[in-house]
Protein backbone atom coordinates (compact mmCIF):
# COMPACT_ATOMS: atom_id res chain seq x y z
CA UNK A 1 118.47 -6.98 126.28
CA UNK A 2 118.36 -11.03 125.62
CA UNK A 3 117.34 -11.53 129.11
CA UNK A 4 114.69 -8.71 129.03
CA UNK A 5 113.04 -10.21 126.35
CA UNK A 6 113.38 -13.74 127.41
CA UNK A 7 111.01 -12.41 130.49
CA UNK A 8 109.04 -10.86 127.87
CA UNK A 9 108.24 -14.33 125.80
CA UNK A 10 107.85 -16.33 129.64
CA UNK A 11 105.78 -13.95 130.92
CA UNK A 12 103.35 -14.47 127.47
CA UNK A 13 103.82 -18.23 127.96
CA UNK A 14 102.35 -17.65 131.33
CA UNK A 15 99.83 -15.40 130.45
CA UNK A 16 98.40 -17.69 127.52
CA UNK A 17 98.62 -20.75 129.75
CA UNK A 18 96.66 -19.14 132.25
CA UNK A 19 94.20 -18.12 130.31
CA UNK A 20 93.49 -21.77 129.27
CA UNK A 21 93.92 -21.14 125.23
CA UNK A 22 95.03 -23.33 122.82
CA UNK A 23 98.68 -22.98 121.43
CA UNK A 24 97.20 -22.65 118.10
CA UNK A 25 95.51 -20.21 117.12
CA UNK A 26 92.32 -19.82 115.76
CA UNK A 27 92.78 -19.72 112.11
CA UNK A 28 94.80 -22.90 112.45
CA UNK A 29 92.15 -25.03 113.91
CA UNK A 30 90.53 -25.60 111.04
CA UNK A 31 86.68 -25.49 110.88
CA UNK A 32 86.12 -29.37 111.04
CA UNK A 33 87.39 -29.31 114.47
CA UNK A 34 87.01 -25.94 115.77
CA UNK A 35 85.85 -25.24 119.15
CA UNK A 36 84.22 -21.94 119.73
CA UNK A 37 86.42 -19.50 122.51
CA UNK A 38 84.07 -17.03 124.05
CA UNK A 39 84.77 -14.91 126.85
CA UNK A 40 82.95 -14.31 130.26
CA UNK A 41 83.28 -11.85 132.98
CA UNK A 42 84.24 -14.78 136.02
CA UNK A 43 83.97 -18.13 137.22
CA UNK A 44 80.63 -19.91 137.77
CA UNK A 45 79.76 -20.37 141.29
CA UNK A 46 78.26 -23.85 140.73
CA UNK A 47 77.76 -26.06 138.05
CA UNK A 48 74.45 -27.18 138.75
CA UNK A 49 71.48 -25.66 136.81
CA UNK A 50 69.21 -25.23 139.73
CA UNK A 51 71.40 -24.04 142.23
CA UNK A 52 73.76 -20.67 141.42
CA UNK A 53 73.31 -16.80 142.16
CA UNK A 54 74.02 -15.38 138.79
CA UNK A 55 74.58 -15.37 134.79
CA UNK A 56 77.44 -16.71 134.98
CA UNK A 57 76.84 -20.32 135.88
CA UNK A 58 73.96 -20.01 133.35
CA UNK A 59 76.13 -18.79 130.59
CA UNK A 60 78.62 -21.53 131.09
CA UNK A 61 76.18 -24.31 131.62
CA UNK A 62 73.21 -23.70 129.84
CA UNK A 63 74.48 -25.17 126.31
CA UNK A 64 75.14 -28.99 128.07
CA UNK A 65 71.17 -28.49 128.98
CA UNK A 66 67.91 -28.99 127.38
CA UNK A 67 64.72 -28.42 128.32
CA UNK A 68 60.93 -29.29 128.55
CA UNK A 69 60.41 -26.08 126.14
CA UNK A 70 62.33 -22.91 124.93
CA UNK A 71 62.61 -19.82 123.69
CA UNK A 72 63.29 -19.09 119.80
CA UNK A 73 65.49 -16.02 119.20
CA UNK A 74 62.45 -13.78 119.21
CA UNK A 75 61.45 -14.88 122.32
CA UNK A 76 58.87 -17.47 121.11
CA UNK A 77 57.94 -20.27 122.98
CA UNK A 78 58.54 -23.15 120.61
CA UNK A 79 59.83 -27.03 121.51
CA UNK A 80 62.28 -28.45 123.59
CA UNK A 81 62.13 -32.21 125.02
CA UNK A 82 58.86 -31.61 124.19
CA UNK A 83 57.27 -31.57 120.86
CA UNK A 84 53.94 -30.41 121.40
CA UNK A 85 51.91 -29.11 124.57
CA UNK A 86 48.00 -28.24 125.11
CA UNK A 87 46.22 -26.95 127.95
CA UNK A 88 43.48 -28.96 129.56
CA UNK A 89 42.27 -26.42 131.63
CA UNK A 90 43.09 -23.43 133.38
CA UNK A 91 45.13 -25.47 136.17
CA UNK A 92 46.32 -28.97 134.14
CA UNK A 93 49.01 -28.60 130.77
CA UNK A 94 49.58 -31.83 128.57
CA UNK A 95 53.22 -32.36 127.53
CA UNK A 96 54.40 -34.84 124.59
CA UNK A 97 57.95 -35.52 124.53
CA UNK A 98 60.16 -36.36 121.48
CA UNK A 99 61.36 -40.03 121.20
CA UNK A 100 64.94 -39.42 120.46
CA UNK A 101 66.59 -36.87 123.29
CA UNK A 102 68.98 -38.66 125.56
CA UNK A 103 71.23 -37.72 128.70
CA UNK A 104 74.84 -37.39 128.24
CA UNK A 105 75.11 -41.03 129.88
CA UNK A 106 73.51 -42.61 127.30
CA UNK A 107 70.09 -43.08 128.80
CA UNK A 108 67.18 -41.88 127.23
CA UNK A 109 64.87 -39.08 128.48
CA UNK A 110 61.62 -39.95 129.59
CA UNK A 111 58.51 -38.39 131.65
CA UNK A 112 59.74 -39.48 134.97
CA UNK A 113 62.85 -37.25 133.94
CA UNK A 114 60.51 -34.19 133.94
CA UNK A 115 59.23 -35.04 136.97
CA UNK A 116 61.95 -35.82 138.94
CA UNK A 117 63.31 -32.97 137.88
CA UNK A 118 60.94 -30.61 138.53
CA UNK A 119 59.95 -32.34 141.91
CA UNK A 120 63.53 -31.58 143.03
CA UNK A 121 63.53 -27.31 142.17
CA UNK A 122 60.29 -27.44 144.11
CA UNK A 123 62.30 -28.74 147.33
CA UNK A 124 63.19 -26.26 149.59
CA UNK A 125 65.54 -27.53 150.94
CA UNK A 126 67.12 -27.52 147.52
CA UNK A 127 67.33 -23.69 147.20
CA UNK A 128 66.81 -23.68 143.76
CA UNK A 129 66.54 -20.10 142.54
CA UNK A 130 63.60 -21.72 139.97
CA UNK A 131 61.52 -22.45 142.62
CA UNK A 132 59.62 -19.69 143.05
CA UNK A 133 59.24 -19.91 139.15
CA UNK A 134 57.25 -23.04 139.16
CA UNK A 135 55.64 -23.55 142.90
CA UNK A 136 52.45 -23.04 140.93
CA UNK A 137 52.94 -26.60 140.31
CA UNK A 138 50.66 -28.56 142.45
CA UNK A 139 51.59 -32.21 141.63
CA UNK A 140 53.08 -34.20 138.52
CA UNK A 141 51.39 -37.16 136.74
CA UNK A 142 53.19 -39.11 133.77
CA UNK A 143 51.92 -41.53 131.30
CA UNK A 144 54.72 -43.52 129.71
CA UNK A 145 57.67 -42.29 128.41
CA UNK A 146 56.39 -39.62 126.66
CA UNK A 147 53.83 -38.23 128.58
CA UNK A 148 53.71 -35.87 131.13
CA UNK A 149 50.72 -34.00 133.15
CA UNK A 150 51.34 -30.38 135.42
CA UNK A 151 48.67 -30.10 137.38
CA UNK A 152 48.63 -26.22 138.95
CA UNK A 153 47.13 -25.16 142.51
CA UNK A 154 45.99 -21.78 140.57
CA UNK A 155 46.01 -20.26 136.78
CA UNK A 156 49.61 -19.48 136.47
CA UNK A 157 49.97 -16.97 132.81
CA UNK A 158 54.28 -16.83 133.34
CA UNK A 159 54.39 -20.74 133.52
CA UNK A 160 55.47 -21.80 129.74
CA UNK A 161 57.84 -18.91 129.80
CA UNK A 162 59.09 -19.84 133.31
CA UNK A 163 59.65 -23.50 132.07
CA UNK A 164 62.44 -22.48 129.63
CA UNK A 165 64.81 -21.78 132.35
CA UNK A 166 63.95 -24.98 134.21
CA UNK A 167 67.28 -27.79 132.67
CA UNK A 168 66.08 -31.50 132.90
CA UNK A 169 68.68 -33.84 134.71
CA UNK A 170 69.64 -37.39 134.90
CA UNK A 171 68.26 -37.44 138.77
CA UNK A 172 70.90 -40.49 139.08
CA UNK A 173 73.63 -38.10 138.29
CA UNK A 174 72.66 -36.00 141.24
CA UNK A 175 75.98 -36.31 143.24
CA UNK A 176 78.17 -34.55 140.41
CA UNK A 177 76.07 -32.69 139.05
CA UNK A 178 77.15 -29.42 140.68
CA UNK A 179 81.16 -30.50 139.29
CA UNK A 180 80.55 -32.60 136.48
CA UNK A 181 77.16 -31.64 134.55
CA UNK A 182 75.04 -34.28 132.82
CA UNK A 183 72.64 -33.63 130.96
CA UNK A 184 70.89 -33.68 127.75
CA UNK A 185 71.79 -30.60 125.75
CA UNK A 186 73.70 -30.33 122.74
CA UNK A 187 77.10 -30.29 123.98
CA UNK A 188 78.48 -32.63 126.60
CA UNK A 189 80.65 -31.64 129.72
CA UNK A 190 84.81 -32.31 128.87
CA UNK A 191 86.68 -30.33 131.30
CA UNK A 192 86.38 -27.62 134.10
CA UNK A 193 89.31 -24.96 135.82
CA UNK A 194 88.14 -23.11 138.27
CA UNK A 195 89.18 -19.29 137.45
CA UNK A 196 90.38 -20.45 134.27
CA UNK A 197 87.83 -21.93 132.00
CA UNK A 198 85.31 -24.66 131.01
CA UNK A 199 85.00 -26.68 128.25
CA UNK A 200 82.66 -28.43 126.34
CA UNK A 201 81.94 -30.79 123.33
CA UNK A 202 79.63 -31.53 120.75
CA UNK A 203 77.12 -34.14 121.95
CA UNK A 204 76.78 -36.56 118.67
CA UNK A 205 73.39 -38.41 120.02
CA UNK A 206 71.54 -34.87 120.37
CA UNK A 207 68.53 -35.15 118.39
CA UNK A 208 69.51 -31.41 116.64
CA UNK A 209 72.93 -32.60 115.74
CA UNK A 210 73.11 -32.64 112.76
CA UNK A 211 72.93 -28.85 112.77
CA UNK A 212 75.26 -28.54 115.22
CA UNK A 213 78.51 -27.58 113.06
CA UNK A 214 81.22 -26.40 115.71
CA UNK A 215 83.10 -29.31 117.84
CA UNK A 216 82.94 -27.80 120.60
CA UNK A 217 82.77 -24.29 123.15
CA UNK A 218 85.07 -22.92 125.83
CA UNK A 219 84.68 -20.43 128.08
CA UNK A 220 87.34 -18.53 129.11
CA UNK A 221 87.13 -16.47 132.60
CA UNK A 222 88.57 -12.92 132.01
CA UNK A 223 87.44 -10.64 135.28
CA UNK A 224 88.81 -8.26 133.69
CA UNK A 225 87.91 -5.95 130.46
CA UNK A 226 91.23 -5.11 128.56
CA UNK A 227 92.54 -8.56 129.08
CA UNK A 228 89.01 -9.95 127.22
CA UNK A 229 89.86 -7.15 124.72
CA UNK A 230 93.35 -7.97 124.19
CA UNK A 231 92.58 -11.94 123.76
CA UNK A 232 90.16 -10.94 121.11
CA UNK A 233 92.05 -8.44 119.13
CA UNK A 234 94.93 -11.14 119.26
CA UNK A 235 92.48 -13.92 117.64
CA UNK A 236 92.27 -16.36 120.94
CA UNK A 237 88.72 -15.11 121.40
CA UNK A 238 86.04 -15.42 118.73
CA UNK A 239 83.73 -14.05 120.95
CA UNK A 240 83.89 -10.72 123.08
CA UNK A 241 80.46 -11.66 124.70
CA UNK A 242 80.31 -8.45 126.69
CA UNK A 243 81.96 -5.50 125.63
CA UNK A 244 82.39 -1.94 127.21
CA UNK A 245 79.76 0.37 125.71
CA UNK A 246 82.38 3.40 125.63
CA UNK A 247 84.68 0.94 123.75
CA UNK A 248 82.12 0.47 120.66
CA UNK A 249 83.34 3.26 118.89
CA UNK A 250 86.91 1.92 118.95
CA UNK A 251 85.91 -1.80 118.17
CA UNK A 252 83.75 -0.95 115.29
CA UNK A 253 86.89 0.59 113.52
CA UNK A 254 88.66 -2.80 113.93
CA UNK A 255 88.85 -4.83 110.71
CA UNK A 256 87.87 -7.96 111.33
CA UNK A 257 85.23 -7.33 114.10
CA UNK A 258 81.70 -7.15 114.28
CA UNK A 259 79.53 -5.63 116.94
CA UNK A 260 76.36 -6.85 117.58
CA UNK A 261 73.81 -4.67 119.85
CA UNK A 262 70.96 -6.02 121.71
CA UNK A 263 68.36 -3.92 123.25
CA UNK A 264 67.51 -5.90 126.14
CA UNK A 265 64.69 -6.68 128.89
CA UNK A 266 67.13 -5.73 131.83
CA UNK A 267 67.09 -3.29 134.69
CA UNK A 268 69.59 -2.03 136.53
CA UNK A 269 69.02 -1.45 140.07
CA UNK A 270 69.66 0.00 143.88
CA UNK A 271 68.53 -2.76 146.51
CA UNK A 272 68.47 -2.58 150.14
CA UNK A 273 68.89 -5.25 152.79
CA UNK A 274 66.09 -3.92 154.25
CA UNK A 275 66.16 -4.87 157.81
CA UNK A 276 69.12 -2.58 158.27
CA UNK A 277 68.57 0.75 159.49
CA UNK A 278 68.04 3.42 158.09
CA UNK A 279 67.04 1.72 155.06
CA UNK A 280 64.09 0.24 156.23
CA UNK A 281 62.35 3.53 156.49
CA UNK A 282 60.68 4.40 153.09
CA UNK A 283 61.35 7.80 153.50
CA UNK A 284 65.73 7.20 153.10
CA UNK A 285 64.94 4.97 150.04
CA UNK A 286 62.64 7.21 148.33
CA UNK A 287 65.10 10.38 148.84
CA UNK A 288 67.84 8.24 146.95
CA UNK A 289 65.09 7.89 144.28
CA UNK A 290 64.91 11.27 143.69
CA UNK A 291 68.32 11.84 144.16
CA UNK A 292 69.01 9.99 140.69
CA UNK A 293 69.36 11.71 137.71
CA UNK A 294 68.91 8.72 135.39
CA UNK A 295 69.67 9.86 132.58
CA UNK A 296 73.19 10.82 133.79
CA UNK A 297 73.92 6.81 134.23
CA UNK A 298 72.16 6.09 130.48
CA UNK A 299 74.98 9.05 128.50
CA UNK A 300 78.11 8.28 130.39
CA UNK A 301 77.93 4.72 131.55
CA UNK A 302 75.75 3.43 128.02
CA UNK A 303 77.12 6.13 125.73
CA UNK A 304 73.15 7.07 125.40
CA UNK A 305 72.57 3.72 124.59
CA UNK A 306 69.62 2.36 126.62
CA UNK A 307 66.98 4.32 128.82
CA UNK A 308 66.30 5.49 132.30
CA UNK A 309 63.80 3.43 133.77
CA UNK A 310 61.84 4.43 136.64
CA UNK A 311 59.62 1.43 137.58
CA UNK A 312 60.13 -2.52 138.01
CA UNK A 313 58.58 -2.38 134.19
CA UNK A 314 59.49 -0.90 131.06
CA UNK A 315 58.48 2.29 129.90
CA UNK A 316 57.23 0.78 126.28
CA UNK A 317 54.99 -2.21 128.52
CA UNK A 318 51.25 -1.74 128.45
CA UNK A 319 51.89 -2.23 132.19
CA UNK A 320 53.43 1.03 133.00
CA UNK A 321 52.06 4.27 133.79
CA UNK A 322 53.45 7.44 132.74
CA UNK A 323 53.68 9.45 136.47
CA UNK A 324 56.06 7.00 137.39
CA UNK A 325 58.08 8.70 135.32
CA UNK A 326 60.19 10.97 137.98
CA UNK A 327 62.73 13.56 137.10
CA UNK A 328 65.86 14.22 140.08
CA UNK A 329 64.10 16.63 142.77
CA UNK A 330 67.40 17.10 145.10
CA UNK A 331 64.85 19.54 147.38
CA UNK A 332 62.47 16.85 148.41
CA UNK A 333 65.19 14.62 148.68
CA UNK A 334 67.12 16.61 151.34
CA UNK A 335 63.24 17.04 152.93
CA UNK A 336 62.47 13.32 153.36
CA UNK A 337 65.89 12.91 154.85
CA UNK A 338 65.48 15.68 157.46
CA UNK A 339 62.08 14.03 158.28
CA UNK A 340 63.29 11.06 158.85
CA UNK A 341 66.40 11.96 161.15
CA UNK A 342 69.09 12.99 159.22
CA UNK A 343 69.25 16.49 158.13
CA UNK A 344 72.87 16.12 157.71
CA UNK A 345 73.02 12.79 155.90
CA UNK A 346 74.97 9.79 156.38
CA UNK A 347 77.17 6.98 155.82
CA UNK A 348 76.87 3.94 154.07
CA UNK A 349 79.01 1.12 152.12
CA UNK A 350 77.12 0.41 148.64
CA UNK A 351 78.63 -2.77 146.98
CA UNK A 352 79.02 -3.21 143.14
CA UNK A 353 80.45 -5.51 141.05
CA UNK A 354 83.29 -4.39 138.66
CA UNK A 355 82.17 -4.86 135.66
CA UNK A 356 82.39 -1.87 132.55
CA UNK A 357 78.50 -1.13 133.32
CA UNK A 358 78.12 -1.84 137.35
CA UNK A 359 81.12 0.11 138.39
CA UNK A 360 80.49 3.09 137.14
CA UNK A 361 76.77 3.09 137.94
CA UNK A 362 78.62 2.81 141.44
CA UNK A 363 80.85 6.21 140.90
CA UNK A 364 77.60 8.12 139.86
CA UNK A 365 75.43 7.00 142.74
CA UNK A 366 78.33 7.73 144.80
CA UNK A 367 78.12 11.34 143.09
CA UNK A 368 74.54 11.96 142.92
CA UNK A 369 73.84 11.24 146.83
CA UNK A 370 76.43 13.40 147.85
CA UNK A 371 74.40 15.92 146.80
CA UNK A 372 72.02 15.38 149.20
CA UNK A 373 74.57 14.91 152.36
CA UNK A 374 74.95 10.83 151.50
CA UNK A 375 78.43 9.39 151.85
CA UNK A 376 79.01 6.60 150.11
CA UNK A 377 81.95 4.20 150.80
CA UNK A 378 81.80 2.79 147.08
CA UNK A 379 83.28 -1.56 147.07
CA UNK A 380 83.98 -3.10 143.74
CA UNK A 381 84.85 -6.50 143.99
CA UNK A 382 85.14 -8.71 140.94
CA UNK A 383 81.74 -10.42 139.91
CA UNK A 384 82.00 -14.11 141.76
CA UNK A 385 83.30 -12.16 144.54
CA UNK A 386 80.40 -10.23 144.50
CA UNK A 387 77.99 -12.66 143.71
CA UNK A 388 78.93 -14.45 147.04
CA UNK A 389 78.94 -11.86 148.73
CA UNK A 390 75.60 -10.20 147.93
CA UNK A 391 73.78 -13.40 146.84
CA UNK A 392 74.91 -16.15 148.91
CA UNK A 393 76.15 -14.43 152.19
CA UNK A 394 73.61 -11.60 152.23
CA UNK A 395 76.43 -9.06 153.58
CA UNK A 396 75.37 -5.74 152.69
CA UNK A 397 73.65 -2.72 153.07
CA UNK A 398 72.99 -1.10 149.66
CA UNK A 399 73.89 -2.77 146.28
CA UNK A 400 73.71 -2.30 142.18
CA UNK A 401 73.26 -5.01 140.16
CA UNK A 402 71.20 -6.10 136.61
CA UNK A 403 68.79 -8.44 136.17
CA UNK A 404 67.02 -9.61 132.58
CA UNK A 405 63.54 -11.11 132.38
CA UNK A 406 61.03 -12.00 129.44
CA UNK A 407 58.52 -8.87 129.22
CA UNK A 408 56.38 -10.13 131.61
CA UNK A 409 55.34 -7.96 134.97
CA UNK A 410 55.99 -11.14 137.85
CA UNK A 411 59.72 -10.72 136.72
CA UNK A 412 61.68 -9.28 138.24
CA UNK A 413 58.63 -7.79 140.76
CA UNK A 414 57.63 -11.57 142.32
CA UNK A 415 61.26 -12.65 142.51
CA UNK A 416 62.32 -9.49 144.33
CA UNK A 417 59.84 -8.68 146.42
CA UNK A 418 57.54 -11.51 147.02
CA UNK A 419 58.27 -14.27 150.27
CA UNK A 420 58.38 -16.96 147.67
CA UNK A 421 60.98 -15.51 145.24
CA UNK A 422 64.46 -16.75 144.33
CA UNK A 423 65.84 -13.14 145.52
CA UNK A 424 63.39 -12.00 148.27
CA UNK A 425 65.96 -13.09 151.42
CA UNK A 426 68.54 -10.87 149.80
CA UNK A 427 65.69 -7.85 150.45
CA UNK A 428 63.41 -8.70 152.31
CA UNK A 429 60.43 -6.91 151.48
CA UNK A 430 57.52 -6.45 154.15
CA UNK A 431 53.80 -5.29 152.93
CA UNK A 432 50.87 -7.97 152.68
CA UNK A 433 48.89 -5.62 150.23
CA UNK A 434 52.10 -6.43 147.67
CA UNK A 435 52.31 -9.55 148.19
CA UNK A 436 48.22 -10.35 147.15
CA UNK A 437 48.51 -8.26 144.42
CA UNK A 438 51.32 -9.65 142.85
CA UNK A 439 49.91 -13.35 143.27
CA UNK A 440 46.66 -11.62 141.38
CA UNK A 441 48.48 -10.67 138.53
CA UNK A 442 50.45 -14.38 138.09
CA UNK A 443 47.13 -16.48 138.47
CA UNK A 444 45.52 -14.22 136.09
CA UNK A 445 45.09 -15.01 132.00
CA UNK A 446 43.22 -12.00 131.28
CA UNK A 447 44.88 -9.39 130.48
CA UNK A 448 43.01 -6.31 131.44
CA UNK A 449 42.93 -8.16 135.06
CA UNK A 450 46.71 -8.12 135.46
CA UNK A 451 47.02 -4.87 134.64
CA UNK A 452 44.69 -3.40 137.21
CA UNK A 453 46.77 -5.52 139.78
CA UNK A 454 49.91 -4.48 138.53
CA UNK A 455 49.30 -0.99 138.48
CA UNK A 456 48.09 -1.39 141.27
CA UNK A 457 51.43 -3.31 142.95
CA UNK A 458 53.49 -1.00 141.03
CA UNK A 459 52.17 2.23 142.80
CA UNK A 460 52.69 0.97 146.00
CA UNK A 461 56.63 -0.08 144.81
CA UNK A 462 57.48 3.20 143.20
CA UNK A 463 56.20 5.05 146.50
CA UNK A 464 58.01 2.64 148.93
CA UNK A 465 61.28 1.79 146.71
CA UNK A 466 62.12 -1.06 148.24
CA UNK A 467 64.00 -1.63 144.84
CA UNK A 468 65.19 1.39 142.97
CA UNK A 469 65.48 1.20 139.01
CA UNK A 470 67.96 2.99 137.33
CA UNK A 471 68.25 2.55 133.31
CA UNK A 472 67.90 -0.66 130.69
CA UNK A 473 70.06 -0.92 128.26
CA UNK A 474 71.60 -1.81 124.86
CA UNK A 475 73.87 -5.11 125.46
CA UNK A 476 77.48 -5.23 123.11
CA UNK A 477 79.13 -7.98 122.05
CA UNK A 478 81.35 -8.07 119.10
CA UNK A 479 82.31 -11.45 116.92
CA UNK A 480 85.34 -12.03 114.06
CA UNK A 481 83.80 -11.70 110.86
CA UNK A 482 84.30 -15.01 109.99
CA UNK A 483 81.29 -16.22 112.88
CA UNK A 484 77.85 -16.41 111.58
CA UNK A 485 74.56 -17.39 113.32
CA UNK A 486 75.47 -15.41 116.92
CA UNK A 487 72.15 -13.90 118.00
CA UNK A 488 72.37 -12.33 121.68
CA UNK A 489 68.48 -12.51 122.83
CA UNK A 490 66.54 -9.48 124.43
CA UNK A 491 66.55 -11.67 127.43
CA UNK A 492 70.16 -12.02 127.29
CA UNK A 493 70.52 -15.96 126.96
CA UNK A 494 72.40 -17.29 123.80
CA UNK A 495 72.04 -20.68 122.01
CA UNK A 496 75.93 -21.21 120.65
CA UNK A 497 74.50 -24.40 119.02
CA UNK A 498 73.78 -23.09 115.40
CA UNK A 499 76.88 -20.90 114.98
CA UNK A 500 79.18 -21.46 111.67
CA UNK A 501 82.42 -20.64 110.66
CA UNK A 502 82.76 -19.08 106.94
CA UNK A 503 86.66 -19.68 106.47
């Protein structure tokens, strides 16, 4: 018995160490030096802020950041590095920075900063997945230290909002960037794992410091659900950043736990590689679109708690139409796979990442299409394995994934489908007529304009499904009571810099 549970207390040993916790627990920290523990789903894929495939490099690095501008909690555009903004026309933005934001090195940020940066995500050779956000941007001027001119080769209307994702670097920092991030955010880079964790600390020159009350943030890489779960419950997590949706019940009931909900600006979606046959005939894709009952995904993946969606734009946007709105129709399904050569079905390999909402997506798809003679040969690798996979490597035929955006129509529909967009060689998207539209509706400020040319884009999309939406939904993640100022925005970013602790 003394042996068995002598394995019992190694084998926690182990388990704690690799997790990358502290010895002490939370309570014992004390709140003068506490350091926030928050969970994600894997390892980032690269430290640098311009170059990675997915949320998780953005989650881990985007509090050691700071940028030209940023969103507020509601989603307002409101300052960043710079303090005030005004547009001199159509095509040319003013920007005044702030005199007292400085890089992690010590050196303060000026213009050239902005434009070095900037100049940098618009090299292609780069790869930055911003690009595509800001290749409006024609050339760069500065004035000083403080001021700094974008001048645009067309009206861009997503810019400001496309500039919040865009961190500003130390350019003489470039060659660690990608291991060792500098930059000029309110927490500096202390220590990286790979698999395990990263770590971060409070950055005492940041011009918002003073608000800045925790000492410092690590995040903990738990692949997998129940061991997230169990680190919380056991008080070496304050933060369960993503929780399971059919778990809410049961983590509502626990005592000191609070779940917050977030309805966000996501979509979850089928994509194609769509040079691979059959799947570059519109006719397959549009059969697996009406294979899908949606709403199936929405009750037993989101416990009812998000929506089907049924265009690359929400159902509430003044951009959608209601006869997108498409119930399952398993008949005409079966039809437009007969026409187009396979009365009997197929096979096919459709790759998902396992995560508590991706996963089972996967096992319903797999369902659903079997109804119309589809097999599917479902993969679930863990989410950086995926992310490579799908992302980087492009190896695959047909795979589910999420994506957030910021209410406006280019995103995701220019990034998906568009030559120019971070994601288009993952798709690869052929019709001209698509393509014009969709640069009408970004170089557009009136209103009624973009619609017409969204509407218009949108049609063509939902008949074609090069991209196949599935549902939205409501985002979990649940905090220790004694955690205040957490706010998980609709465009699922967070800003850890203003959280307290009450004990």
């Amino acid at each position: 018995m003394k042996r068995i549970l002598s394995l019992i207390v190694c084998f926690a040993v182990l388990f704690s160490t690799s997790l990358g916790l502290f010895s002490t627990s939370l309570a014992e920290q004390g709140n003068a030096n506490r350091i926030l523990q928050v969970s994600l789903e894997g390892s980032p894929d690269s430290l640098d802020p311009h170059v990675f495939s997915g949320s998780l490099s953005m989650w881990s690095t985007s509090m050691m950041h700071d940028f030209l501008i940023k969103f507020d909690d509601q989603l307002n555009i409101v300052p960043g590095l710079a303090k005030s903004w005004e547009y001199i026309s159509d095509t040319e933005i003013k920007f005044i920075l702030r005199d007292d934001a400085f890089f992690h090195n010590g050196r303060k940020v000026v213009a050239e900063d902005i434009k070095n940066t900037y100049e940098r995500v618009l090299d292609e050779q780069v790869g930055s997945r911003y690009r595509a956000h800001i290749l409006a941007i024609e050339s760069i001027e500065t004035n000083g230290e403080s001021e700094v001119i974008l001048k645009l080769s067309y009206p861009y209307s997503p810019l400001l909002a496309r500039l919040t994702q865009v961190a500003i670097i130390p350019i003489e920092e470039l060659d660690k960037i990608a291991n060792e991030p500098v930059g000029c955010g309110p927490f500096k880079f202390s220590e990286y794992e790979f698999d395990q964790y990263i770590e971060m600390v409070k950055f005492e020159e940041h011009y918002d410091a003073e608000n800045v009350k925790i000492s410092g943030i690590r995040f903990t890489f738990l692949p997998e659900y129940n061991a997230a779960r169990t680190a919380f419950l056991a008080g070496d997590l304050d933060i369960l950043l993503w929780a399971d949706p059919a778990d809410i019940p049961n983590l509502r009931n626990q005592e000191n736990a609070t779940v917050v909900e977030t309805e966000l600006l996501a979509l979850y979606y089928i994509g194609f590689d769509l040079t691979r046959a059959p799947f570059d005939d519109a006719r397959i894709r549009k059969a697996i679109y009406l294979a899908l009952d949606r709403q199936q995904y929405v009750d037993q993946v989101l416990q009812k708690n998000g929506k089907p969606m049924y265009a690359l734009v929400d159902p509430l946007s003044p951009y959608y139409d209601e006869k997108w709105t498409t119930q399952q129709r398993i008949d005409e399904a079966k039809k437009l796979l007969a026409d187009a050569g396979f009365p009997d079905g197929f096979t096919t390999t459709v790759v998902t990442p396992n995560t508590p909402v991706e996963g089972p997506v996967g096992e319903i798809l797999q369902s659903q299409l079997a109804a119309i003679g589809i097999n599917v040969k479902l993969e679930k690798p863990d989410v950086a394995t995926y992310l490579d996979q799908v992302f980087t490597r492009n190896d695959f035929e047909v795979m589910i994934c999420g994506t957030t955006g910021f209410g406006d129509p280019d995103d995701p529909s220019y990034t998906f489908l568009h030559p120019d967009g971070s994601n288009y060689k993952n798709f690869k998207y052929q019709n001209q007529e698509v393509w014009d539209l969709l640069e009408k509706g970004r170089s557009n400020y009136t209103e009624e304009d973009r619609k017409q040319y969204y509407s218009e884009a949108f049609q063509i999309v939902y008949d074609e499904a090069p991209i196949i939406p599935i549902m939205n939904e409501t985002r979990y993640s649940v905090i220790h009571n004694d955690i205040k100022g957490f706010v998980a925005r609709q465009n699922l970013t967070y800003d850890f810099s203003h959280i307290t602790f009450t004990d």
